[in-house]
C-alpha atoms as a PDB file:
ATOM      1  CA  UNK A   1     197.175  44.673 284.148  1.00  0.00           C
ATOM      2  CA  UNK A   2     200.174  44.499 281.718  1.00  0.00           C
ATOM      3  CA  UNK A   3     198.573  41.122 279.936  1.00  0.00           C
ATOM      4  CA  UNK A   4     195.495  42.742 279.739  1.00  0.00           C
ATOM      5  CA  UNK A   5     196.167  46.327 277.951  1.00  0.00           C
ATOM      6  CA  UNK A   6     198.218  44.176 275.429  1.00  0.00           C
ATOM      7  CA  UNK A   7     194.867  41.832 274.878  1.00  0.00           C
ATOM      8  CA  UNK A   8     192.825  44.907 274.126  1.00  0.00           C
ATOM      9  CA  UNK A   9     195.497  46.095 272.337  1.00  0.00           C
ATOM     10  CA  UNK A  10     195.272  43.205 270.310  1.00  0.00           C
ATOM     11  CA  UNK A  11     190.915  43.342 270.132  1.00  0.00           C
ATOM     12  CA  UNK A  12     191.778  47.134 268.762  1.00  0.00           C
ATOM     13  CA  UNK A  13     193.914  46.179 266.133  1.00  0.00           C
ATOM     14  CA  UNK A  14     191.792  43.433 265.234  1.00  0.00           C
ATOM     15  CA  UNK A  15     188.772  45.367 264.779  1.00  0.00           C
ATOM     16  CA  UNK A  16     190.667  48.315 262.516  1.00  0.00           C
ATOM     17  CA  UNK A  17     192.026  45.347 260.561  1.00  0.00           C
ATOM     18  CA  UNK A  18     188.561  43.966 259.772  1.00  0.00           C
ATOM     19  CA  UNK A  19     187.000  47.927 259.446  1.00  0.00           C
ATOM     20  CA  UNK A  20     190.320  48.147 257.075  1.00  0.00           C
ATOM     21  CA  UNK A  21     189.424  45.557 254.579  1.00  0.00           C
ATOM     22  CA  UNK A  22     185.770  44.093 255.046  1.00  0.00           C
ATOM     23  CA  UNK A  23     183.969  47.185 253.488  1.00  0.00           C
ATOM     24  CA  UNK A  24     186.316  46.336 250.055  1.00  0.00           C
ATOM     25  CA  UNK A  25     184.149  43.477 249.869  1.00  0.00           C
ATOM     26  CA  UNK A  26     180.994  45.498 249.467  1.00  0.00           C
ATOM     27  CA  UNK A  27     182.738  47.043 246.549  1.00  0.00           C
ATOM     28  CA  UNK A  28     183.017  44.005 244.265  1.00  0.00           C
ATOM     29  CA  UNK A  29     178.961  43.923 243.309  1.00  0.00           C
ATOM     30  CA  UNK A  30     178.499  47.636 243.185  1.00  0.00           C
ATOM     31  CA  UNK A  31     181.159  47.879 240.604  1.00  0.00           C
ATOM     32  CA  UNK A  32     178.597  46.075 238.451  1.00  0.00           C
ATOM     33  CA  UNK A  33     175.805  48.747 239.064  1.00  0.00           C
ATOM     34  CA  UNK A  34     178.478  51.212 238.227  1.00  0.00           C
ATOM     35  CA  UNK A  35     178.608  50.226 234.550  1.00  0.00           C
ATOM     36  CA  UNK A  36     174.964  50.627 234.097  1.00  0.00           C
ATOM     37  CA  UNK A  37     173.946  53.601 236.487  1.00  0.00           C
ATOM     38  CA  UNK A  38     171.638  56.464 235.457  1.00  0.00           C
ATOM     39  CA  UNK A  39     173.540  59.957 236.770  1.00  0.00           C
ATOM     40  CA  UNK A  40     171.604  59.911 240.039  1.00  0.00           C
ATOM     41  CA  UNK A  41     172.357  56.322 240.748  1.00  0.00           C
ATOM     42  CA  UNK A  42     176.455  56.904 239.624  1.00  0.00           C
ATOM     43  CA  UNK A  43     176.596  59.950 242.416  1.00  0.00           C
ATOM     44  CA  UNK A  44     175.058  57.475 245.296  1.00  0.00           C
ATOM     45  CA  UNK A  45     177.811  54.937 244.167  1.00  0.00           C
ATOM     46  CA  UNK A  46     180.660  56.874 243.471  1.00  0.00           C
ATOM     47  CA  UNK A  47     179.898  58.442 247.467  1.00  0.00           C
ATOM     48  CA  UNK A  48     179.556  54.523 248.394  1.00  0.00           C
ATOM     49  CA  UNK A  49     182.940  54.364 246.676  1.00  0.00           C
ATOM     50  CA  UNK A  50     183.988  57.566 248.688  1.00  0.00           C
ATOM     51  CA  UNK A  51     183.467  56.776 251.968  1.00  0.00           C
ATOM     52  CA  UNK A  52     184.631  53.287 251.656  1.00  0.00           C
ATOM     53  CA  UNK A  53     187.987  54.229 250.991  1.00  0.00           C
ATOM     54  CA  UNK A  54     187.744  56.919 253.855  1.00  0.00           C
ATOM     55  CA  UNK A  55     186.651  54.464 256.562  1.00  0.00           C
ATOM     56  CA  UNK A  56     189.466  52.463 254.974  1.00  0.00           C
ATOM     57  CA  UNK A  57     192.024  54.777 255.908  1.00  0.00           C
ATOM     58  CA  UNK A  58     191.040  56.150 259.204  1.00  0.00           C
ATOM     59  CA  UNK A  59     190.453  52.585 260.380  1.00  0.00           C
ATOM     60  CA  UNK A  60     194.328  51.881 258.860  1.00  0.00           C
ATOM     61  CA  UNK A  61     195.107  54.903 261.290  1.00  0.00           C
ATOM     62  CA  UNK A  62     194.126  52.658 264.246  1.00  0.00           C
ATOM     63  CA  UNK A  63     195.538  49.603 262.521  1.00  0.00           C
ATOM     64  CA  UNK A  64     199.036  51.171 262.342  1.00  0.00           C
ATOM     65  CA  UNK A  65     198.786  52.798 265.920  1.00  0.00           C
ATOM     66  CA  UNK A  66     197.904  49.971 267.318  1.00  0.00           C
ATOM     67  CA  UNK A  67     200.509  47.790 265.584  1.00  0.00           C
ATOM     68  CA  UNK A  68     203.326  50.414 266.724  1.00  0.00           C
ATOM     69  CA  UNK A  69     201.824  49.534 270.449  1.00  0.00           C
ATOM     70  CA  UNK A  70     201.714  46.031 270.055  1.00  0.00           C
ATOM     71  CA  UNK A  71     205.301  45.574 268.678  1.00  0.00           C
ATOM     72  CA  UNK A  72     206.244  47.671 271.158  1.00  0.00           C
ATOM     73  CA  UNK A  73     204.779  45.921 274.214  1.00  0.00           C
ATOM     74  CA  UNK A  74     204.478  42.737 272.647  1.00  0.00           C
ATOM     75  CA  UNK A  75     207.344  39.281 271.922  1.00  0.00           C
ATOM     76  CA  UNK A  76     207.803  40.580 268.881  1.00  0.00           C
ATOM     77  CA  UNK A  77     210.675  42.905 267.664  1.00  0.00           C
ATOM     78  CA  UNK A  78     210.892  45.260 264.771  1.00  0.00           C
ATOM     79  CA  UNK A  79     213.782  42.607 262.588  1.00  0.00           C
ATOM     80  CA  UNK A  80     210.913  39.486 263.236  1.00  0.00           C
ATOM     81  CA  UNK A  81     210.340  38.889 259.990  1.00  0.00           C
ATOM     82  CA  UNK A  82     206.544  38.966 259.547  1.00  0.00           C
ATOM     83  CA  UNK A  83     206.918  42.229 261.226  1.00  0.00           C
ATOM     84  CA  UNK A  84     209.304  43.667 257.982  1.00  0.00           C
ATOM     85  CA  UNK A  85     207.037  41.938 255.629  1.00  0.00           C
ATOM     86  CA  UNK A  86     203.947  43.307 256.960  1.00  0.00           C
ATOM     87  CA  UNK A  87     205.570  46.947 256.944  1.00  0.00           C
ATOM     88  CA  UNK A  88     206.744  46.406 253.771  1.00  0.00           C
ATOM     89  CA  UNK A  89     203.490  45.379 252.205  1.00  0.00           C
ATOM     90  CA  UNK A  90     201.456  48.225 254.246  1.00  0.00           C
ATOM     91  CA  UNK A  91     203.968  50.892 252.476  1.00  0.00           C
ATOM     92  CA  UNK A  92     203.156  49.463 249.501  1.00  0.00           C
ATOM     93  CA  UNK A  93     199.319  49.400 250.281  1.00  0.00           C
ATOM     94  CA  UNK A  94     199.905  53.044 251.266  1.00  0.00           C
ATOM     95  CA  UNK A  95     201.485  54.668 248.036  1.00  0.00           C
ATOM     96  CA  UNK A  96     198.764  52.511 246.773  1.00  0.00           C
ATOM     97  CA  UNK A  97     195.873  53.496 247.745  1.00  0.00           C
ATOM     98  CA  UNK A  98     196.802  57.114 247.687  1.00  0.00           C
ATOM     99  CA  UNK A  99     197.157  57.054 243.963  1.00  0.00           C
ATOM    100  CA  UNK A 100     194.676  54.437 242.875  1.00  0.00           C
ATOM    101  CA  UNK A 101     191.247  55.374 244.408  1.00  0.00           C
ATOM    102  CA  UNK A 102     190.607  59.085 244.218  1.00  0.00           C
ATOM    103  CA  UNK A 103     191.954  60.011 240.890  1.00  0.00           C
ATOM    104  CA  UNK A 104     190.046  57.509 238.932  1.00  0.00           C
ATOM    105  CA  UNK A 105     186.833  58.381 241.488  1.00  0.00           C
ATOM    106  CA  UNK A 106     187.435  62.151 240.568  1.00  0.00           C
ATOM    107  CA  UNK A 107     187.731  61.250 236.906  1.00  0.00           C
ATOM    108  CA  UNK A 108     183.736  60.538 236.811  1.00  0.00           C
ATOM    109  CA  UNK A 109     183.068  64.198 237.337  1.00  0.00           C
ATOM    110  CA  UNK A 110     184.706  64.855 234.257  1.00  0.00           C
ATOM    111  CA  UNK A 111     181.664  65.610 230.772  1.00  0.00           C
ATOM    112  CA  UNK A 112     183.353  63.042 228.624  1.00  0.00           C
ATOM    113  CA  UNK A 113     184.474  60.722 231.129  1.00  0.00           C
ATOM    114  CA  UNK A 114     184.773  56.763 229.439  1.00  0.00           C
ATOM    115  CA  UNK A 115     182.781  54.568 232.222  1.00  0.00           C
ATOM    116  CA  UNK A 116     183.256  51.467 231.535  1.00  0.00           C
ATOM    117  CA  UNK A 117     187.470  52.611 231.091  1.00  0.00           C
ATOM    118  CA  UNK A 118     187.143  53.753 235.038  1.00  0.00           C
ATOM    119  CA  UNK A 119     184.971  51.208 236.084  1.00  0.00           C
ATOM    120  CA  UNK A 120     187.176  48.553 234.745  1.00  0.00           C
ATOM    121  CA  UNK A 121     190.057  50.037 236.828  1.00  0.00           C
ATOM    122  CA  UNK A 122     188.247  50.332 239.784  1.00  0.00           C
ATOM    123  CA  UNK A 123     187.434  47.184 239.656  1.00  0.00           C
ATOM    124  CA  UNK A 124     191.414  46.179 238.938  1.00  0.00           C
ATOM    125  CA  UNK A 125     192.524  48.684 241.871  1.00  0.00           C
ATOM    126  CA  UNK A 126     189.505  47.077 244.737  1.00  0.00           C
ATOM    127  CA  UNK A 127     191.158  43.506 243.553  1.00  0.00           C
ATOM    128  CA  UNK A 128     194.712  44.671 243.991  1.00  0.00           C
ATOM    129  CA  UNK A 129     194.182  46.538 246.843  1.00  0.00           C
ATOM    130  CA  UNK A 130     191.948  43.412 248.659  1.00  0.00           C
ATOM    131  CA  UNK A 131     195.621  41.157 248.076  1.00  0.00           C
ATOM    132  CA  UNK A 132     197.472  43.790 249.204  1.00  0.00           C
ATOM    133  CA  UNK A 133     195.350  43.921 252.558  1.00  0.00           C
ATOM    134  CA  UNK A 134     195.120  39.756 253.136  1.00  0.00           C
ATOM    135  CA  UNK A 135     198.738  39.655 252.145  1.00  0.00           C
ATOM    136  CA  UNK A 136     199.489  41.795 255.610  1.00  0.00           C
ATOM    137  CA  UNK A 137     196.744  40.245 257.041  1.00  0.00           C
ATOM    138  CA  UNK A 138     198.223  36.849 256.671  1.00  0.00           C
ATOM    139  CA  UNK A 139     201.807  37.631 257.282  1.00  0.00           C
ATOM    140  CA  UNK A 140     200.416  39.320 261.058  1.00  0.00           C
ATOM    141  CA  UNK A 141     197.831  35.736 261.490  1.00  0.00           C
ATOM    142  CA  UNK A 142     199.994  33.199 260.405  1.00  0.00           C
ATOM    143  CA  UNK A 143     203.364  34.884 261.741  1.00  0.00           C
ATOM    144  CA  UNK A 144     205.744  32.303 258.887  1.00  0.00           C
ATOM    145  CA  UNK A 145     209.327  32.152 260.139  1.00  0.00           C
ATOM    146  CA  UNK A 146     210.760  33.267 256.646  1.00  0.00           C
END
């Protein structure tokens, strides 16, 4: 019963890890409809942009949850290496993405707003913020001994 709770502990965390960072992905093309959107268009995209970076962190909710449970019922300890790497590079991810996202989304509301100034660092902050995510992601898949 014990093997398989930590299994669908491990399908859980999993999924939130691919919820996490596949929607960034979507991201990368819109940013070039961004530059060149009528108002209607921008609102549709910027909500696009929105609720990406909600679903982001909700599913990050699970990710972390479920990461607490698996270290905790799991081989691994809290000094494993990967395991400080990985929490270091989610903290990082964190401060992150609470700073980089919504001001520069909220910054399109503004009248005299420079677009192709926020798109550009949008499009900076969805590249940073996609190594920021694999970097965890491959530090919990490839587990180095550092």
């Amino acid at each position: 019963m014990e093997f398989l709770l930590y299994r669908f502990l491990i399908f859980i965390h999993v999924v939130s890890a691919i919820i996490s960072i596949g929607p960034f992905f979507i991201l990368i093309p819109l940013i070039k409809k961004l530059r060149v959107a009528g108002d209607k268009e921008l609102v549709t995209q910027l909500d696009t942009f929105k609720l990406v970076v909600r679903l982001s962190k909700h599913s990050g909710h699970v990710l972390v949850g479920s990461g607490i449970l698996l270290v905790m019922t799991g081989p691994w300890s809290w000094s494993t290496p990967w395991v400080v790497f990985t929490l270091i590079t989610m903290f990082c991810s964190l401060f992150f993405l609470a700073r980089a996202f919504s001001p520069t989304l909220r910054k399109f509301d503004e009248i005299n707003h420079n677009r192709e100034l926020l798109v550009g660092k949008l499009n900076r902050t969805i590249w940073i913020y996609i190594i920021l995510l694999l970097t965890m992601l491959w530090f919990m898949v490839v587990k180095p001994t550092l």
